[in-house]
C-alpha atoms as a PDB file:
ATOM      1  CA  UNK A   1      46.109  47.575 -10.473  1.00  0.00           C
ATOM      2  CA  UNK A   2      42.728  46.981  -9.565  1.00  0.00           C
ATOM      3  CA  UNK A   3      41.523  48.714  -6.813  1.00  0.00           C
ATOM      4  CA  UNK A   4      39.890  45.044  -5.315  1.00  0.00           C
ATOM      5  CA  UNK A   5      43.150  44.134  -4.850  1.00  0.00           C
ATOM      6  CA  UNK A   6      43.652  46.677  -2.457  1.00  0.00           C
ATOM      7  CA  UNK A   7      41.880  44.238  -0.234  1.00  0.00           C
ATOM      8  CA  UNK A   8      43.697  41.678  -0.103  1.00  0.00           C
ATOM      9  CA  UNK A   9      45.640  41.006   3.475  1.00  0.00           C
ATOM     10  CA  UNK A  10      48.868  42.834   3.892  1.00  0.00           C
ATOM     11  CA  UNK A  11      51.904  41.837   6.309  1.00  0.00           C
ATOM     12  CA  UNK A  12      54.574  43.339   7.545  1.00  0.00           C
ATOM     13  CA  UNK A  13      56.125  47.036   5.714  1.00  0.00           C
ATOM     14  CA  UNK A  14      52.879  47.067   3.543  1.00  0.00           C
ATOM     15  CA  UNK A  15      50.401  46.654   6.260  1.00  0.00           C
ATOM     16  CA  UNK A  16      52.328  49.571   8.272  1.00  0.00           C
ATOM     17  CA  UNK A  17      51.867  51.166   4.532  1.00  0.00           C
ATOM     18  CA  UNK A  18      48.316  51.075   4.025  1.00  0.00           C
ATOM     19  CA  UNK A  19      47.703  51.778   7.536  1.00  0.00           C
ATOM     20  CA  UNK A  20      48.530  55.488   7.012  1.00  0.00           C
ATOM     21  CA  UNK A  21      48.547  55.817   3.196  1.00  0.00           C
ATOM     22  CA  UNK A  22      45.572  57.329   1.374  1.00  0.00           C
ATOM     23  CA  UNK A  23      44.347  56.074  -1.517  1.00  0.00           C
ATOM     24  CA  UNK A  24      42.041  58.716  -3.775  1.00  0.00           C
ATOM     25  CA  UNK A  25      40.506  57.939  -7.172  1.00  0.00           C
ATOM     26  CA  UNK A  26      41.387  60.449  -9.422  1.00  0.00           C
ATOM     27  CA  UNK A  27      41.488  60.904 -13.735  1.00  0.00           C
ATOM     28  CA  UNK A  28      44.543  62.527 -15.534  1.00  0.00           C
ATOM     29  CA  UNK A  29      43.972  64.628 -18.318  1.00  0.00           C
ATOM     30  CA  UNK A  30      47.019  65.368 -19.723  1.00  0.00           C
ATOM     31  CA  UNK A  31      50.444  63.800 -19.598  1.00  0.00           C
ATOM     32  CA  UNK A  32      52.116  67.415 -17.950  1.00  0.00           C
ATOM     33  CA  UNK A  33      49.425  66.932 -14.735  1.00  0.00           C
ATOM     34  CA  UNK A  34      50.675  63.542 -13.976  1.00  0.00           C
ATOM     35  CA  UNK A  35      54.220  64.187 -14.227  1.00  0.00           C
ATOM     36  CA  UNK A  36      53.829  67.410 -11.628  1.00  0.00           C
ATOM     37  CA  UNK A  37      51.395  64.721  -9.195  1.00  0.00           C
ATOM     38  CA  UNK A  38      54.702  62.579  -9.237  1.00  0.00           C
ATOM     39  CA  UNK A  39      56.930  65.304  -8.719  1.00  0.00           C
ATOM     40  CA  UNK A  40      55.184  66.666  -6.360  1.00  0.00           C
ATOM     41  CA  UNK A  41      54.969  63.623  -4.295  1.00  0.00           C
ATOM     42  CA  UNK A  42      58.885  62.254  -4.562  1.00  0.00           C
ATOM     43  CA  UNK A  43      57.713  59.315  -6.354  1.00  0.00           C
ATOM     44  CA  UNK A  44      59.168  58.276  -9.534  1.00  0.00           C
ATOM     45  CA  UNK A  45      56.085  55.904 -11.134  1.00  0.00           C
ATOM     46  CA  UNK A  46      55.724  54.421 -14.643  1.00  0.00           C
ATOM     47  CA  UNK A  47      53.382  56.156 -17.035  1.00  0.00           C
ATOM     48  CA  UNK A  48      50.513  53.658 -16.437  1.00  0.00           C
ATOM     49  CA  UNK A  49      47.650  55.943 -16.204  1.00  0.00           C
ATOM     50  CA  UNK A  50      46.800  57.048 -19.439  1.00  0.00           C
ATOM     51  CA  UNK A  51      45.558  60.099 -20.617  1.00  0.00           C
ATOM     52  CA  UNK A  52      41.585  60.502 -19.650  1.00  0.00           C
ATOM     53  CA  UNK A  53      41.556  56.648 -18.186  1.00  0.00           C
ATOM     54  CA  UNK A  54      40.725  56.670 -14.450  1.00  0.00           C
ATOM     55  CA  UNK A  55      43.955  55.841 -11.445  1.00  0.00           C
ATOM     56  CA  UNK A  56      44.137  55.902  -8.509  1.00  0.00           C
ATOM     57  CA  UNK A  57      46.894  57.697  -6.607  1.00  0.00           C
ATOM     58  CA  UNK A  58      48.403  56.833  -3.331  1.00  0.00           C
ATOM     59  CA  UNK A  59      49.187  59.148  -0.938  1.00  0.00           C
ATOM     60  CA  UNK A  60      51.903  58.529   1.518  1.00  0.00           C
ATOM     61  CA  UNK A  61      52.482  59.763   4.751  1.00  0.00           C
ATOM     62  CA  UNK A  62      55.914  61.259   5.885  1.00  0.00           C
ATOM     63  CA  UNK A  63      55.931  58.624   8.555  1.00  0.00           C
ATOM     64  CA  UNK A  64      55.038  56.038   5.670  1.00  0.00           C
ATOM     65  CA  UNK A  65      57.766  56.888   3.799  1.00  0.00           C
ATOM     66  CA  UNK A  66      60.200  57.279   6.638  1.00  0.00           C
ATOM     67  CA  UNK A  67      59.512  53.693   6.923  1.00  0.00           C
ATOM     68  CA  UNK A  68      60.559  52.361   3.961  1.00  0.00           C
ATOM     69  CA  UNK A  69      63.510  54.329   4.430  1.00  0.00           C
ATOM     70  CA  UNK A  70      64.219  52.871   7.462  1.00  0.00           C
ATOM     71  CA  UNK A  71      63.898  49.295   6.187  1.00  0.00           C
ATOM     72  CA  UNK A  72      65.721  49.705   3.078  1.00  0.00           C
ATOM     73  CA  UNK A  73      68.756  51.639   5.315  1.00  0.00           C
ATOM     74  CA  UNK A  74      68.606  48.632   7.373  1.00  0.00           C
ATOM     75  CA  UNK A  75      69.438  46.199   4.521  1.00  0.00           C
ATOM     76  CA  UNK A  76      71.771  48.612   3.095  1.00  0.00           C
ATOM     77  CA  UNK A  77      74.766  45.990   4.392  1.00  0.00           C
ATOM     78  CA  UNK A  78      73.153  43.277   2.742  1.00  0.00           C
ATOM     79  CA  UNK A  79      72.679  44.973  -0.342  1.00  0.00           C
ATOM     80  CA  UNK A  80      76.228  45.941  -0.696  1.00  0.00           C
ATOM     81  CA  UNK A  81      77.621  42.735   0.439  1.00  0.00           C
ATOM     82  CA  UNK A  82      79.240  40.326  -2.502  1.00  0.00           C
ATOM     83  CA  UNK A  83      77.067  37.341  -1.908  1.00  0.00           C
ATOM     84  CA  UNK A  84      74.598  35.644  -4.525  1.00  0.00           C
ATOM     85  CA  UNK A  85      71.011  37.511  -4.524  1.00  0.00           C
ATOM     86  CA  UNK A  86      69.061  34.246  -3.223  1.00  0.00           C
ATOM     87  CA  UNK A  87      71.067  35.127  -0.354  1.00  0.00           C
ATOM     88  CA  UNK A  88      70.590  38.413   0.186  1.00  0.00           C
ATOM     89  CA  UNK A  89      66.946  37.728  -0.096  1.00  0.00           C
ATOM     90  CA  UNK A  90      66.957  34.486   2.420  1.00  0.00           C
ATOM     91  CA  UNK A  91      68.943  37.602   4.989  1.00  0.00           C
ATOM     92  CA  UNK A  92      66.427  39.932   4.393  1.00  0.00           C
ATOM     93  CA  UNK A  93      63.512  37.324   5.016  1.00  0.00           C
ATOM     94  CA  UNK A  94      65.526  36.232   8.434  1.00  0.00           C
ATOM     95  CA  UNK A  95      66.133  40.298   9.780  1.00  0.00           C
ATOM     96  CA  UNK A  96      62.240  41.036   8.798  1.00  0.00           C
ATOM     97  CA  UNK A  97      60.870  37.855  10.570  1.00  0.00           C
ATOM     98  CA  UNK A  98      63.563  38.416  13.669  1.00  0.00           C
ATOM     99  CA  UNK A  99      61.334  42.408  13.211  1.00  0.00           C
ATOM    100  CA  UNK A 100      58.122  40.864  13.405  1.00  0.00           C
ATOM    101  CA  UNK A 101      59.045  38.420  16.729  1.00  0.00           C
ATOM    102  CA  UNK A 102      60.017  41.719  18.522  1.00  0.00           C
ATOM    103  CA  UNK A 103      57.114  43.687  17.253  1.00  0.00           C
ATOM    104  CA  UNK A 104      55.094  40.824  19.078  1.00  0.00           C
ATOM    105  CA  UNK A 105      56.726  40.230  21.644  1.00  0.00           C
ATOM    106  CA  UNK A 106      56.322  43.906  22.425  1.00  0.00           C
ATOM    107  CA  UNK A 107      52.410  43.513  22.106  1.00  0.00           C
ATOM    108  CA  UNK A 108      52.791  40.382  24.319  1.00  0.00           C
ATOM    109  CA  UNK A 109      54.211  42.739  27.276  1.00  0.00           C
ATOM    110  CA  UNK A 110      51.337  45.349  26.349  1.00  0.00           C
ATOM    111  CA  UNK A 111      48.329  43.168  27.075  1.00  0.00           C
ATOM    112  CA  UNK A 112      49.966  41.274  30.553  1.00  0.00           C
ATOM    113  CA  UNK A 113      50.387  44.909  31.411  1.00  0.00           C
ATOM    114  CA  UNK A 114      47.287  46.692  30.440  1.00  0.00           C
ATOM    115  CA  UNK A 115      45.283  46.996  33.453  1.00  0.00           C
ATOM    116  CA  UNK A 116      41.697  47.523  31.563  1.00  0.00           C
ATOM    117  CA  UNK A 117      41.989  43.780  30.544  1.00  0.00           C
ATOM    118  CA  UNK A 118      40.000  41.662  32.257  1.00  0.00           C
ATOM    119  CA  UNK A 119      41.647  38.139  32.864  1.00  0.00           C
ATOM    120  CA  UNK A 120      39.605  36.180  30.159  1.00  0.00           C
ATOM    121  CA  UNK A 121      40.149  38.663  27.427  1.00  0.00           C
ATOM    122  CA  UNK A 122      43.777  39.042  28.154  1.00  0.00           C
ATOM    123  CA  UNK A 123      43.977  35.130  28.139  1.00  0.00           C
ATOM    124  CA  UNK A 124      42.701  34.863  24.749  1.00  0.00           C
ATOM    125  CA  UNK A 125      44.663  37.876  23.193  1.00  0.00           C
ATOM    126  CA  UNK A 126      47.729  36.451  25.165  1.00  0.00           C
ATOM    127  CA  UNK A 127      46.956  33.209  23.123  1.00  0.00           C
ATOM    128  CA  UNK A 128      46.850  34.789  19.735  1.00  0.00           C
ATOM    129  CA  UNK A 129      50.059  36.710  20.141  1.00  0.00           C
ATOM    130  CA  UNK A 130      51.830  33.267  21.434  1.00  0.00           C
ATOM    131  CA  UNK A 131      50.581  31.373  18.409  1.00  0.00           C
ATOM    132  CA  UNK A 132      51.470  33.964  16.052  1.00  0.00           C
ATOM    133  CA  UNK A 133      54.855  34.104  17.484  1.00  0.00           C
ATOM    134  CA  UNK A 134      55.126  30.305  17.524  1.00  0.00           C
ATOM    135  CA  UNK A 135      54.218  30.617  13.714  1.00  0.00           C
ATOM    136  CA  UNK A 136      56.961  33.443  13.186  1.00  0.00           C
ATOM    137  CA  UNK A 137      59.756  31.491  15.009  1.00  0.00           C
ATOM    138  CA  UNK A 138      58.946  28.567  12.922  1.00  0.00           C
ATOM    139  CA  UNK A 139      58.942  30.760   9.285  1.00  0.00           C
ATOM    140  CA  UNK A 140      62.539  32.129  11.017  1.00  0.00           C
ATOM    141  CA  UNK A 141      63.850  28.149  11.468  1.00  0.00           C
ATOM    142  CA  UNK A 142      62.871  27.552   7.939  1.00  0.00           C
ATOM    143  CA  UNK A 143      64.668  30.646   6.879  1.00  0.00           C
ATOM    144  CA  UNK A 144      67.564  29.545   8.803  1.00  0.00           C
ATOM    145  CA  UNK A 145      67.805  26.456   7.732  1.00  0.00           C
ATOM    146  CA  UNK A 146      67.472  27.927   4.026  1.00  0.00           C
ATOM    147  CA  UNK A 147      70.718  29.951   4.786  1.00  0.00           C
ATOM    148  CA  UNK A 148      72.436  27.472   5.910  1.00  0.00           C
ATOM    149  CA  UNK A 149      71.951  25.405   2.632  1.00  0.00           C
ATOM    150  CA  UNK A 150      72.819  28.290   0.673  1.00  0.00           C
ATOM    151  CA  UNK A 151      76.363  28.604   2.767  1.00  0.00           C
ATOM    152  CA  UNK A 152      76.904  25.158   1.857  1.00  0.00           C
ATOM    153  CA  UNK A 153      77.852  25.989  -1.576  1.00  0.00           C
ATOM    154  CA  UNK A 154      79.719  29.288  -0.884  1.00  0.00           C
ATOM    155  CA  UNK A 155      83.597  29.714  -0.424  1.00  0.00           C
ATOM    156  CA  UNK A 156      84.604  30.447   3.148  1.00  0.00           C
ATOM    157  CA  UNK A 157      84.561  34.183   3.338  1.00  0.00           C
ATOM    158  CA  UNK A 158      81.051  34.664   1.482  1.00  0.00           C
ATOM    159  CA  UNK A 159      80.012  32.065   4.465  1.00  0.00           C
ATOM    160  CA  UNK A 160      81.408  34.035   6.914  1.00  0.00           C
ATOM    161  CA  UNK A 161      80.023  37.073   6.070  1.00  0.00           C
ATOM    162  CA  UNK A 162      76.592  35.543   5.145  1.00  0.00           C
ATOM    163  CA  UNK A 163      76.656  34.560   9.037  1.00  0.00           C
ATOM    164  CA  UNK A 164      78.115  37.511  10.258  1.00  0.00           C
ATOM    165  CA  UNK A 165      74.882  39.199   8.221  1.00  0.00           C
ATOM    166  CA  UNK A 166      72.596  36.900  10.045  1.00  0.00           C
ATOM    167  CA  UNK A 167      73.385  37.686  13.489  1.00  0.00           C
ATOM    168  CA  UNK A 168      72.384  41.736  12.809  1.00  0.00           C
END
């Protein structure tokens, strides 16, 4: 990976990510040091950095890490259900999107109640929030509407629990 990529705009787990990883550049010289860098951090990684060939090596923090825990715990029901992947994916889509609608809805009630505001400023952030949650509500519809097409052309039960999964 190219470290200019790292600058590309992130949403949702990997903005939350990058906003308390570190990233360092660093060389490996041997095979034995970046095996022990892995170990040391809990992450398994593929051998990509060669021996002598610059990385770069990213540093998460425990809150980082606790979540992506978190968020793969929470789709640990939809993961172990029996219904096609496309599905499980279009579920996980709908419970991250329904995540992001709180999470803004949350800063919504932080600016109307944040004192420091004057009324112009919280007007315009007020405005931002409510289009970006118009935006999310319409990516959830879509999403909906996508599961719905997908339980079209399941047997009963998988339809059943493929709703059941959506209402989490």
């Amino acid at each position: 990976m190219k470290l200019s990529g790292v600058q590309e705009s992130l949403t949702g787990t990997q903005a939350a990510l990058a906003s308390t990883a570190s990233v360092q550049p660093t060389t490996s010289t041997t095979d034995a040091e970046a095996s022990a860098a892995s170990a040391a951090s809990g992450i398994e990684t593929q051998e990509s950095v060669q021996r002598g060939k610059p990385g770069v090596v990213v540093d998460l923090s425990k809150l980082s890490l606790e979540k992506l825990k978190g968020e793969k715990d929470s789709n640990k029901d939809i993961d172990d259900s029996s219904l096609p992947p496309v599905t499980k994916e279009t579920l996980k889509n709908i419970r991250r999107i329904k995540k992001q609608i709180e999470e803004k809805q949350a800063e919504l009630r932080a600016i109307e109640q944040d004192a420091r505001l004057d009324p112009q400023t919280r007007r315009a952030r007020t405005m931002l929030i409510q289009g970006a949650i118009k935006l999310l509500q319409s990516a959830l519809n879509a999403a909906n509407a996508a599961l719905v097409k997908q339980m079209k052309d399941m047997e009963k039960d998988q339809a059943r629990e493929a709703a059941n999964l959506a209402l989490k």
